[in-house]
Protein backbone atom coordinates (compact mmCIF):
# COMPACT_ATOMS: atom_id res chain seq x y z
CA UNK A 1 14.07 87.16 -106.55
CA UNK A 2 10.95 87.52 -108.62
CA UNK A 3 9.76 84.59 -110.64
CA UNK A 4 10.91 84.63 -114.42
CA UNK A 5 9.17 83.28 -116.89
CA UNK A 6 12.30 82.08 -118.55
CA UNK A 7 12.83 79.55 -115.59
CA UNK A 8 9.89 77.75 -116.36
CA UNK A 9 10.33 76.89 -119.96
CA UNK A 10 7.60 79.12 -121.29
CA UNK A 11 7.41 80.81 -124.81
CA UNK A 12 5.18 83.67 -126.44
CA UNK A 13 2.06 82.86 -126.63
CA UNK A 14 1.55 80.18 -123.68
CA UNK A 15 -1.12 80.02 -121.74
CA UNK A 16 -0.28 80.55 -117.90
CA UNK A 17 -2.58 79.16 -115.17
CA UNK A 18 -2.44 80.91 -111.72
CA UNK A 19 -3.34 79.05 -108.80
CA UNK A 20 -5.49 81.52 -106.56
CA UNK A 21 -6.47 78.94 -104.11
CA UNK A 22 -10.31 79.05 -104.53
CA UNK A 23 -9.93 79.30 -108.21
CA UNK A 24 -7.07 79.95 -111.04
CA UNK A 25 -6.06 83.17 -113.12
CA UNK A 26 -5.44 82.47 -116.43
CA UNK A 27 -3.03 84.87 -118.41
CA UNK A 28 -1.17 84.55 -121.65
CA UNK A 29 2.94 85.06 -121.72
CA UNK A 30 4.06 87.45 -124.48
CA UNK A 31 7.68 87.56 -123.78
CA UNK A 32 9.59 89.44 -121.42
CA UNK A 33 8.00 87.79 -118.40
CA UNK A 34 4.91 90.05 -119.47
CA UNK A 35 1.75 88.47 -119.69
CA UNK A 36 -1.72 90.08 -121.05
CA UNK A 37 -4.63 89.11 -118.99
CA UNK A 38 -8.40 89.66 -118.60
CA UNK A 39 -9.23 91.41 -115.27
CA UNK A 40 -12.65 92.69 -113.88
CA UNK A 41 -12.51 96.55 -114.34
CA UNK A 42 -13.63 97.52 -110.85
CA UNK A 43 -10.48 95.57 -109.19
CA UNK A 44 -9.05 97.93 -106.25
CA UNK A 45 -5.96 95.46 -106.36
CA UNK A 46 -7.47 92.37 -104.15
CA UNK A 47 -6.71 89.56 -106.90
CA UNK A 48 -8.26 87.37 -104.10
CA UNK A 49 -11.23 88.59 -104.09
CA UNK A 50 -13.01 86.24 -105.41
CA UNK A 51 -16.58 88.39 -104.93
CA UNK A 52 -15.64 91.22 -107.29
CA UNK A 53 -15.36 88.30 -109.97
CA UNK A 54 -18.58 86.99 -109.12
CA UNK A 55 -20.18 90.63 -109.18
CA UNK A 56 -18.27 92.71 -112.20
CA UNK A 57 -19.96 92.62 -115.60
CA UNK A 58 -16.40 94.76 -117.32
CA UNK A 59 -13.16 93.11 -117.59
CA UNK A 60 -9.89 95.06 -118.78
CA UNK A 61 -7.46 93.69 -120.83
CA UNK A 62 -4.02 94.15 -118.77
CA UNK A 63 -0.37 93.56 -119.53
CA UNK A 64 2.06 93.47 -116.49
CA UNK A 65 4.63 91.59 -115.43
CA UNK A 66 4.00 87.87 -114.97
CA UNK A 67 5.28 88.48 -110.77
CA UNK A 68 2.60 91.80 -110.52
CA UNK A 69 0.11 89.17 -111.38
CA UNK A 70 0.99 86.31 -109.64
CA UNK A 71 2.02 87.81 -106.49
CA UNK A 72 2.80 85.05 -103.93
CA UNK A 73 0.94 82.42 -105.96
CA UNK A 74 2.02 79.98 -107.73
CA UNK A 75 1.69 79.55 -111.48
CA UNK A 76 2.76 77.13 -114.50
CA UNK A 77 2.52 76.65 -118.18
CA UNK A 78 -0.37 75.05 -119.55
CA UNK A 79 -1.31 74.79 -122.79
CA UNK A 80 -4.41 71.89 -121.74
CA UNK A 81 -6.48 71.88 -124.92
CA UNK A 82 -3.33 71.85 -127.43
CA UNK A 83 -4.36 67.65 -127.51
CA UNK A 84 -8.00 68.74 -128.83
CA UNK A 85 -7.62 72.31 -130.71
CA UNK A 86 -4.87 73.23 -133.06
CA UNK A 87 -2.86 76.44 -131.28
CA UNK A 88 -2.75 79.58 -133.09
CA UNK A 89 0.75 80.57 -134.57
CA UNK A 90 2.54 81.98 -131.55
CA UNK A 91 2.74 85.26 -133.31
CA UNK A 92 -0.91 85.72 -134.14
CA UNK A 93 -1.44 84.87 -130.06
CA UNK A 94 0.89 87.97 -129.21
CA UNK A 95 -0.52 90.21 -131.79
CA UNK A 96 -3.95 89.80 -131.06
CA UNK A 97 -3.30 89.86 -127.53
CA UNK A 98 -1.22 93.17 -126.91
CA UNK A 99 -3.95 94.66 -129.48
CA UNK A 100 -6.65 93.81 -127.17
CA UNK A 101 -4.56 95.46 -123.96
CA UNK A 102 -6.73 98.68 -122.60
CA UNK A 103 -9.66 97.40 -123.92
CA UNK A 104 -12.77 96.65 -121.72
CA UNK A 105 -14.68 93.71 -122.52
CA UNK A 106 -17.92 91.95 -120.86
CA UNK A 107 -17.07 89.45 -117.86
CA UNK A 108 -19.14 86.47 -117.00
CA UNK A 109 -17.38 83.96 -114.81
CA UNK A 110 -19.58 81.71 -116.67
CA UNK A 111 -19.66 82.22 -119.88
CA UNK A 112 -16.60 85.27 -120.64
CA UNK A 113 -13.83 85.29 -117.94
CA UNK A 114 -10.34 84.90 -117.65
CA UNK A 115 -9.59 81.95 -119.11
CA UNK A 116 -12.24 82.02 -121.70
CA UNK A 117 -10.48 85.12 -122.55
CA UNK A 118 -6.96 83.34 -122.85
CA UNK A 119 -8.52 80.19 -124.93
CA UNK A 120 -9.88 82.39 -127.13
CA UNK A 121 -6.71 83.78 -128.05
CA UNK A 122 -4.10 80.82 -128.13
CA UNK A 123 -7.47 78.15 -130.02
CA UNK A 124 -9.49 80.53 -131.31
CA UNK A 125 -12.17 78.59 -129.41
CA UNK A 126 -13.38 80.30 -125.67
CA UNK A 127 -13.72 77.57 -123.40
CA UNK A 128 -13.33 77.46 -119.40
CA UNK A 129 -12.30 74.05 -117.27
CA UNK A 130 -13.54 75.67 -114.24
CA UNK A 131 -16.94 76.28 -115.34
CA UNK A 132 -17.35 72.92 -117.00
CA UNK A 133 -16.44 71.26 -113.81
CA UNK A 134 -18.22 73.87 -111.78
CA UNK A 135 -21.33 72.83 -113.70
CA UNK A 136 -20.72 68.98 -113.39
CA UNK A 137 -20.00 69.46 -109.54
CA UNK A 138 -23.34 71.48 -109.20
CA UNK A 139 -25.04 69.27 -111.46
CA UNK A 140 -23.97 66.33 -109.04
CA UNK A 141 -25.04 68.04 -106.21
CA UNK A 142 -28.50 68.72 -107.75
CA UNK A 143 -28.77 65.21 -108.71
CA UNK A 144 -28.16 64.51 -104.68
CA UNK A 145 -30.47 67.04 -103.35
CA UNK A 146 -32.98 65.46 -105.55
CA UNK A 147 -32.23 61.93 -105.08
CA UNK A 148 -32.68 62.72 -101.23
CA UNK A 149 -35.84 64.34 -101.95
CA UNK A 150 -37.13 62.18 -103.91
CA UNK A 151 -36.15 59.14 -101.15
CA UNK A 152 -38.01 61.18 -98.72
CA UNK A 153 -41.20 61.61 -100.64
CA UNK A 154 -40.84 57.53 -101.26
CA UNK A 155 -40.43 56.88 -97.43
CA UNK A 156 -43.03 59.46 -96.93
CA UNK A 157 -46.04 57.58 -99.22
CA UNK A 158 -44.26 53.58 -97.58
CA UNK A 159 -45.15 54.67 -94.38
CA UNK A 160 -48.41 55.71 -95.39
CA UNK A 161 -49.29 53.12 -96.50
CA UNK A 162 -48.20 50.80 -94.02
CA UNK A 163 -49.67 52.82 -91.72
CA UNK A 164 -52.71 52.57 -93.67
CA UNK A 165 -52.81 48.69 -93.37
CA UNK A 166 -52.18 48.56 -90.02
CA UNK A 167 -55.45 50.41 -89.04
CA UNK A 168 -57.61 47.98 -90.63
């Protein structure tokens, strides 16, 4: 039997988090175990493919049932920033949600995708966990690369040096 969102609690205007398994979908329930969600335009139907979301530029506002978006995958409720942002009435997040469906918007998995889309809409605030932490991982990982680089060039200029002194 298809997944309901009625079995998991949820209520118009939640935010639903779809675990993709290199990244999450982010959708927002309207009721009806619909959800409206941002999508890039030039998707052939491969949700996994996480290279069209890398390349589009368009996104188009969808709404389907939750199970035609989740598929196979699994999903939850979560509301994460309703401890730091003030929700939108759960009305105004429906409203301004089905308004939006047809529409084609810019994409930017960094700075406009799906879940900036869906934050936008329940806070009034876009904001995306993935690309914060994306940006802290790569950020760390920078750090490392240059920390090793910078060891190197220190080893480098030692041995040099010592080099240096033993000659004379």
């Amino acid at each position: 039997m298809a997944p309901t969102m009625f079995d998991n609690g949820a209520k118009p205007g939640d935010l639903i988090e779809i675990f993709r398994g290199t990244y999450e979908h982010w959708a927002v329930y309207i009721g009806g175990n619909e959800v409206v969600h941002l999508i890039p335009s030039d998707d052939s139907g491969a949700f996994g493919n996480l290279l069209m979301l890398v390349d589009s530029r368009r996104a188009q506002v969808r709404r389907q049932k939750i199970w035609e978006v989740a598929g196979s995958n699994d999903f939850k409720i979560n509301n994460f920033l309703d401890d730091e942002y003030q929700p939108r009435e759960r009305h105004i997040i429906v409203r301004e949600a089905c308004r939006m469906v047809g529409e084609e918007l810019p994409y930017s998995v960094a700075t406009y995708n799906c879940e900036h889309f869906v934050t936008e809409l329940r806070y009034g605030k876009p904001e995306s966990r993935q690309v914060k932490t994306a940006a802290v991982i790569g950020g760390v990982a920078a750090a490392g690369v240059g920390i090793v680089a910078l060891g190197a060039v220190l080893f480098s200029l030692l041995k040099d040096d010592d080099e240096r002194r033993h000659h004379k």
